[in-house]
Protein backbone atom coordinates (compact mmCIF):
# COMPACT_ATOMS: atom_id res chain seq x y z
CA UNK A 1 -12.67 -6.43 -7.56
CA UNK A 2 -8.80 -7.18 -6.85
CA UNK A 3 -7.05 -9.49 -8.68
CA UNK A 4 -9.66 -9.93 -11.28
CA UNK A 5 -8.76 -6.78 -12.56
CA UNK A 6 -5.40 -7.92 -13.48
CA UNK A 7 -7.11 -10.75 -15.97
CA UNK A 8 -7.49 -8.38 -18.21
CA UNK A 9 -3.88 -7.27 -18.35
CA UNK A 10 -2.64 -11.04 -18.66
CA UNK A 11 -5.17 -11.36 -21.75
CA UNK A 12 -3.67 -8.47 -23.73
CA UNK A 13 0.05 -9.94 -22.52
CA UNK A 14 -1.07 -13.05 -24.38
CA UNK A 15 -2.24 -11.02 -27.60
CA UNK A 16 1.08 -8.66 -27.68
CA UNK A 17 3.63 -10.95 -25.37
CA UNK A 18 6.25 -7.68 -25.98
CA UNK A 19 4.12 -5.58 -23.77
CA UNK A 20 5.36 -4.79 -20.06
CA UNK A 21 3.50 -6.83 -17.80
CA UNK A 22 4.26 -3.93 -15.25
CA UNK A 23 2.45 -1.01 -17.66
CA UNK A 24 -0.58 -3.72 -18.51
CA UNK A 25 -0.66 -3.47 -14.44
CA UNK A 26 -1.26 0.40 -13.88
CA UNK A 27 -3.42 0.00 -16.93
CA UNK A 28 -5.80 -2.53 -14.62
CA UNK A 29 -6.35 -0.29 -11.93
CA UNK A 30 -5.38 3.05 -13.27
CA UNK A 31 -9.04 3.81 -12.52
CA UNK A 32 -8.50 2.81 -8.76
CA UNK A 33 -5.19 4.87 -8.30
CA UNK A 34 -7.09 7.88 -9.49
CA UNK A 35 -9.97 7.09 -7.48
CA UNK A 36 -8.32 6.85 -4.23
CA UNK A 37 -6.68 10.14 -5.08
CA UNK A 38 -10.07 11.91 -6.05
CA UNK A 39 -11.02 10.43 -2.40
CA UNK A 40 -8.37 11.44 -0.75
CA UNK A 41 -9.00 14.70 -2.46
CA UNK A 42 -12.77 14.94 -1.24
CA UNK A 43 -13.69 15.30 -5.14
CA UNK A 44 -15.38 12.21 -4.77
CA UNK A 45 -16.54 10.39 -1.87
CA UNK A 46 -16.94 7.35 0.18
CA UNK A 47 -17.57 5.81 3.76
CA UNK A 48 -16.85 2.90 5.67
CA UNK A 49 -20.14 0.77 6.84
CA UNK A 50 -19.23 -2.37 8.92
CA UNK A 51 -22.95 -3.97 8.06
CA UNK A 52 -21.65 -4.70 4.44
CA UNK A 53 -21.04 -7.98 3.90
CA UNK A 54 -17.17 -8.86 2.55
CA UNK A 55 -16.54 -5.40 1.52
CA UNK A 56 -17.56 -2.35 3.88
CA UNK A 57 -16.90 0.08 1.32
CA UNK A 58 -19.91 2.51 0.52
CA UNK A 59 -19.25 3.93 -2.63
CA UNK A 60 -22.14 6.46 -2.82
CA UNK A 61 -20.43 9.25 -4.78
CA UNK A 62 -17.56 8.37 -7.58
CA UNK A 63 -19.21 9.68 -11.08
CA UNK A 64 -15.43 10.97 -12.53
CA UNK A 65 -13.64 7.84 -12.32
CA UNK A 66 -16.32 4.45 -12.03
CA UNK A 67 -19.30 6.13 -14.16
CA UNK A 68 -19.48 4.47 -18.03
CA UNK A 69 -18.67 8.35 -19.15
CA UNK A 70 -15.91 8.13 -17.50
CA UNK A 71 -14.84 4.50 -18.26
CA UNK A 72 -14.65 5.92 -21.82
CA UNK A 73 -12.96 9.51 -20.98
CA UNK A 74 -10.71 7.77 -19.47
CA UNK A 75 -9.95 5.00 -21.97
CA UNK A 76 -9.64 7.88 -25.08
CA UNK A 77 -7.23 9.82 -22.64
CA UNK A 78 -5.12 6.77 -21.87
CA UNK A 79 -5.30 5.65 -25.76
CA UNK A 80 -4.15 9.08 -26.91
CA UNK A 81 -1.21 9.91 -24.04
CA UNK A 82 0.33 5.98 -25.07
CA UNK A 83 0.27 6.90 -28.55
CA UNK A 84 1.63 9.92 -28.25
CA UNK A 85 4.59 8.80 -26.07
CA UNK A 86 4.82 5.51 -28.09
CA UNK A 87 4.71 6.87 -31.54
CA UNK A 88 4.24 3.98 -34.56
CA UNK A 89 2.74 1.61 -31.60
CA UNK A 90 -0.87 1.92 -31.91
CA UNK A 91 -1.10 -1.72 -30.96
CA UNK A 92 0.23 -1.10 -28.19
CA UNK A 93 -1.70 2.19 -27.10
CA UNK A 94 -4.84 0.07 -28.00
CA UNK A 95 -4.18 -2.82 -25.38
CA UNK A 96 -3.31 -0.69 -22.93
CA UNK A 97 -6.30 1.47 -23.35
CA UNK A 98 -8.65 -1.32 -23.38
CA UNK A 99 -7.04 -2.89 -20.05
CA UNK A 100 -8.02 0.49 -18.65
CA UNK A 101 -11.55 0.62 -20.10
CA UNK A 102 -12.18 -3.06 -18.88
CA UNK A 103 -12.30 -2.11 -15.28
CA UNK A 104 -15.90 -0.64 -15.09
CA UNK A 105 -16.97 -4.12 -17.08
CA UNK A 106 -14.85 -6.02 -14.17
CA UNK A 107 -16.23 -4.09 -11.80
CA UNK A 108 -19.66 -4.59 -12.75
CA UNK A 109 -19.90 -8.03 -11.56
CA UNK A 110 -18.88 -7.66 -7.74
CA UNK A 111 -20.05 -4.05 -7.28
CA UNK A 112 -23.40 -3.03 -5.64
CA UNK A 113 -25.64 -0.88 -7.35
CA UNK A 114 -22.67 1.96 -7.63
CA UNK A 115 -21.36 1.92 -10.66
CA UNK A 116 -22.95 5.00 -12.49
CA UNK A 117 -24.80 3.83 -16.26
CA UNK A 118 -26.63 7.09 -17.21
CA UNK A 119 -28.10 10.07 -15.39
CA UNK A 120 -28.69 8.69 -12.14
CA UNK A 121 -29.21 4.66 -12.77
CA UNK A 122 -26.47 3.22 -11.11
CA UNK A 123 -25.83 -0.56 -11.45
CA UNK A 124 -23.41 -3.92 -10.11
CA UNK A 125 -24.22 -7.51 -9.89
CA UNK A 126 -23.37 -7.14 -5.47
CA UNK A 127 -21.13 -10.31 -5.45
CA UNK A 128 -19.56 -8.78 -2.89
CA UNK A 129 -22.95 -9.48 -1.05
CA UNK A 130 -21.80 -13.18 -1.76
CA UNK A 131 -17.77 -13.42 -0.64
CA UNK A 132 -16.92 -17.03 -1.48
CA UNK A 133 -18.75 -16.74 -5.11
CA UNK A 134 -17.12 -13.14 -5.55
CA UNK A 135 -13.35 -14.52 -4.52
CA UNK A 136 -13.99 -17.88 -6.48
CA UNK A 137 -15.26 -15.65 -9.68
CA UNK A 138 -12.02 -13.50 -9.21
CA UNK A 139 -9.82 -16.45 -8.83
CA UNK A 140 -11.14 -18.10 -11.77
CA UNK A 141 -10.76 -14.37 -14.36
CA UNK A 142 -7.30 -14.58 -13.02
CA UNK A 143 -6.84 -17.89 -13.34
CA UNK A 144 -8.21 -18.38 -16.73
CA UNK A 145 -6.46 -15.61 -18.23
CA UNK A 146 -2.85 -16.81 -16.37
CA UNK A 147 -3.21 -20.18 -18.22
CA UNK A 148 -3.82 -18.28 -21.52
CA UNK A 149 -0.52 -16.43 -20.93
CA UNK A 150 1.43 -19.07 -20.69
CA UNK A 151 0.71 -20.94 -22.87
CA UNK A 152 1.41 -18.84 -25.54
CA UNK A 153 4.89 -18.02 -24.23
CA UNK A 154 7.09 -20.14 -26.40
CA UNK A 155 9.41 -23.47 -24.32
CA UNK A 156 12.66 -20.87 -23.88
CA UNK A 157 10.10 -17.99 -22.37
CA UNK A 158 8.39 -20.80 -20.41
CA UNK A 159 11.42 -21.29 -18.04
CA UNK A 160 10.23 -18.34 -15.95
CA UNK A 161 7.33 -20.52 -14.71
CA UNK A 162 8.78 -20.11 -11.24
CA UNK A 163 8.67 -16.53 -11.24
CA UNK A 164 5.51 -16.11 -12.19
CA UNK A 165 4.34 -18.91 -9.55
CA UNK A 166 5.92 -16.52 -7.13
CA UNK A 167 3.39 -13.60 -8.73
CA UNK A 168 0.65 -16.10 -8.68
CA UNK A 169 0.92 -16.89 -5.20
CA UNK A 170 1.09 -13.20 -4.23
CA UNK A 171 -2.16 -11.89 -6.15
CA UNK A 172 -3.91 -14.99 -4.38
CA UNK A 173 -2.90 -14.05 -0.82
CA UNK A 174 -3.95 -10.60 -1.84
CA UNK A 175 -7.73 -12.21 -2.68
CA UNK A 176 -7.89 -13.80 0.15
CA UNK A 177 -6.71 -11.19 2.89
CA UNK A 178 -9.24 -8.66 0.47
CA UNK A 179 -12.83 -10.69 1.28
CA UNK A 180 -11.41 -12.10 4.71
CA UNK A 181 -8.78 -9.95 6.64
CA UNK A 182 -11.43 -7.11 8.20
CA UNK A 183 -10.93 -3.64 6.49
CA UNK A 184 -9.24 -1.03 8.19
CA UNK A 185 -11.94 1.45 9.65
CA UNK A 186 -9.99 4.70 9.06
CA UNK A 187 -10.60 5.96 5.84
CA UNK A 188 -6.95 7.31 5.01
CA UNK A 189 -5.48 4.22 5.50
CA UNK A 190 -7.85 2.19 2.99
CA UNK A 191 -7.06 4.69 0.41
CA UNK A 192 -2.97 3.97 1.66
CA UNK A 193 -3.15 0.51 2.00
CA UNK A 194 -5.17 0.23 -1.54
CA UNK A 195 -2.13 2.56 -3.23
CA UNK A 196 0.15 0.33 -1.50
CA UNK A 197 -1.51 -2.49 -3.88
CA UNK A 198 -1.14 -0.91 -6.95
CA UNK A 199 2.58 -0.23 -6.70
CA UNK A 200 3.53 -3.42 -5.11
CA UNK A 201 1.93 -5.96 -7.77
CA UNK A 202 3.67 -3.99 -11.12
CA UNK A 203 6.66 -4.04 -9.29
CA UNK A 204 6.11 -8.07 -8.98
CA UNK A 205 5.53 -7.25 -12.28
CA UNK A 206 8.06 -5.42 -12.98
CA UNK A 207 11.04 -7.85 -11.56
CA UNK A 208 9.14 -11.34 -13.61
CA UNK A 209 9.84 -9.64 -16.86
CA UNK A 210 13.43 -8.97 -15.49
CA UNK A 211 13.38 -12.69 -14.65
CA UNK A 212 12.27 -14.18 -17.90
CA UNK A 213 14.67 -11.60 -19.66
CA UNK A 214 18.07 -13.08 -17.23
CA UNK A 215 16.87 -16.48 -18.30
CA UNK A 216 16.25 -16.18 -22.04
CA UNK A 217 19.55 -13.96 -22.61
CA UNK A 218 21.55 -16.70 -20.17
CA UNK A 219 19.99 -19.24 -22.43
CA UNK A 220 20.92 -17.77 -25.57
CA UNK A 221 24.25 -17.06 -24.76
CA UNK A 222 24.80 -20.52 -23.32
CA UNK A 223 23.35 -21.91 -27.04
């Protein structure tokens, strides 16, 4: 999963709106950035199979970062460093640790049978088996969860609807190249071009909230 991911961080925008987009971001796929470092790493371990339908990825071995025990490590070590450097914003720790716990949940619907429950039962839903009904399920999380978020911005927040068509547009390119552009075969550059990914979409991040900021202050001042 790609963008779908990111539904989750637009839901807990919605419930605390003064949360950086950007940080909800890294919170998405935190568990992908340190997954394609463990990779890269040879801690844990992947291959590329070409027979796989939509995604070629062969996810055999990835117990520290996309097991449930790990979904949960990784949620109480994320809750407790935000809290820690956010002190008096256990709101805010809490979102941000749940956007990292949801991955494993997200993940469970377009995964194969990789995704490690207990001992050595490993589970997924294989959308990915099923492209057009994994990108459509995607599109829709993200979807869903963008309409939420704006409509609880309030009318002078609302003017950076232009912006945020701009990061809108992007994230659905993104889906699309993910189930239809044909994967790199090198291993390195999957885990590159997947990193790449995760620092280009907070940045998108990133500049909206510096968008919506320019216009509300502009607006104010103007009043």
């Amino acid at each position: 999963m790609l963008i779908g991911h990111y539904s989750a961080a637009l839901a807990a925008k919605s419930l605390k709106p003064e949360l950086p987009l950007w940080q909800l971001f890294i919170a998405a796929q935190l568990v992908d950035i340190v997954w394609a470092l463990l990779v890269f790493s040879n801690i844990e371990h992947m291959h590329i199979d070409p027979s796989l339908k939509s995604n070629p990825l062969d996810l055999y071995y990835m117990p520290f970062t996309h097991s449930l025990l790990a979904t949960a490590m990784w949620t109480l070590v994320s809750l407790l460093c935000i809290w820690l450097a956010f002190k008096q914003r256990y709101g805010h720790a809490l979102l941000l640790a749940a956007v990292v716990g949801s991955h494993w949940f997200l993940d469970f619907i377009v995964h194969r049978p990789d995704l490690l429950l207990y001992d050595d039962i490993k589970v997924g839903l294989a959308l990915w088996d099923t492209p057009l009904l994994a990108m459509t399920v995607e599109f829709a999380l993200f979807t869903g969860a963008a309409i939420w978020l704006l409509r609880t911005l309030n009318r002078a927040e609302a003017k950076f609807l232009n912006a945020f068509t701009t990061l809108f547009i992007a994230m659905a390119v993104f889906l699309v190249a993910n189930y239809f552009v044909p994967m790199p075969t090198d291993k390195a550059m999957v885990l590159i071009s997947a990193l790449a990914i995760y620092a280009i979409l907070p940045a998108l991040a990133y500049w909206l909230e510096c968008h919506r900021h320019r216009k509300t202050d502009g607006e104010l001042i103007a009043s």
